[in-house]
Protein backbone atom coordinates (compact mmCIF):
# COMPACT_ATOMS: atom_id res chain seq x y z
CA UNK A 1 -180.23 45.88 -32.32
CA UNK A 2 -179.15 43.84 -29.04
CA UNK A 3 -175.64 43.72 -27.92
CA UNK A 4 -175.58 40.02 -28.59
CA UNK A 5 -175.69 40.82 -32.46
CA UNK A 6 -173.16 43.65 -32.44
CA UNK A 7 -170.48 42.01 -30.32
CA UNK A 8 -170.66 39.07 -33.26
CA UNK A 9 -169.74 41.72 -36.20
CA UNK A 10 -165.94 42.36 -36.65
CA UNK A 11 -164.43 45.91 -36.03
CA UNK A 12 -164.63 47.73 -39.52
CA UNK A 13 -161.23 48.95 -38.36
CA UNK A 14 -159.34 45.84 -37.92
CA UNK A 15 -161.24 44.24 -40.93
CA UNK A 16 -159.53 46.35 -43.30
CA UNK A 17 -155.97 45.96 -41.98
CA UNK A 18 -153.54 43.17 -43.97
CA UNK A 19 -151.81 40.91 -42.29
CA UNK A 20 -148.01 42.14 -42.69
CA UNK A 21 -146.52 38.75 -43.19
CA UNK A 22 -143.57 36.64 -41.44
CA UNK A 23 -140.79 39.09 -42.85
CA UNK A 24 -141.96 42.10 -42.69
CA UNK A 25 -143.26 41.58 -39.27
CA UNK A 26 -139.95 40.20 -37.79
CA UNK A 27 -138.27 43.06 -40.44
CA UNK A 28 -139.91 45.55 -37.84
CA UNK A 29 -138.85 43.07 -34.65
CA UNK A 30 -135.59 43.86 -36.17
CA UNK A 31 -135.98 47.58 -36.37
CA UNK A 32 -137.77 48.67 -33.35
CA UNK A 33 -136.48 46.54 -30.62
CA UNK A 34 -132.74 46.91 -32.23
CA UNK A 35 -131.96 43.29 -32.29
CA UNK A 36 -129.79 43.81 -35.61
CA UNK A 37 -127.50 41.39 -34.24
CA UNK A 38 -129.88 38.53 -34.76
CA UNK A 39 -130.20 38.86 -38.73
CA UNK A 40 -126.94 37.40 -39.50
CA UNK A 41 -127.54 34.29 -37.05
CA UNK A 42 -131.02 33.96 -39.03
CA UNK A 43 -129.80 34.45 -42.34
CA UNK A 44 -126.66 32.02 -42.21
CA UNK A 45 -128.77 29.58 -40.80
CA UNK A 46 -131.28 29.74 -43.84
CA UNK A 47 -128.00 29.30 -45.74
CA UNK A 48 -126.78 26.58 -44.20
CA UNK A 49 -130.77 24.86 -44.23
CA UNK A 50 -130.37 25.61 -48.28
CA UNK A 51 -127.13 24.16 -48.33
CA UNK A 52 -128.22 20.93 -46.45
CA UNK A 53 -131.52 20.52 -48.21
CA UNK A 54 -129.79 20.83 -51.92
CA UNK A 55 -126.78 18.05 -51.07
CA UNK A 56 -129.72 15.43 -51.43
CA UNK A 57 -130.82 16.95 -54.40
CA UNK A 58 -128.81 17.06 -57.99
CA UNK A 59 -127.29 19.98 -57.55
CA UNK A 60 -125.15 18.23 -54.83
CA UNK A 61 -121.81 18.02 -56.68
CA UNK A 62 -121.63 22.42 -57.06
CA UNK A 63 -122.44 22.42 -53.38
CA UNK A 64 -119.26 20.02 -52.52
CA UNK A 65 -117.63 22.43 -55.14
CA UNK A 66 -118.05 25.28 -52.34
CA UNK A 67 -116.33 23.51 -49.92
């Protein structure tokens, strides 16, 4: 075979690994580069996203009930 024709099939190697996904990939973020202190920012934010989205929904009146 020519080179052309082998630099256009994918690396066995790479073919068979899964992409790990949003979470897990920023779990390891998290975990390797010891930023532990940005989970609670992330996750009351989410919160507070949920919170906001559901007000316009009918579940609005147990969210005022929170507060």
């Amino acid at each position: 075979m020519n080179k052309k024709s082998e630099s256009n099939r994918p690396d066995p190697k790479r073919v068979a690994v899964k992409d790990p996904g949003i979470i897990r990939e920023f779990a390891s973020f998290l975990r390797y580069n010891k930023k532990w202190w940005i989970a609670p920012i992330l996750i009351v934010t989410v919160l507070m996203m949920a919170m906001v989205f559901l007000s316009a929904s009918p579940a609005a009146p147990f969210i005022y009930a929170l507060f």
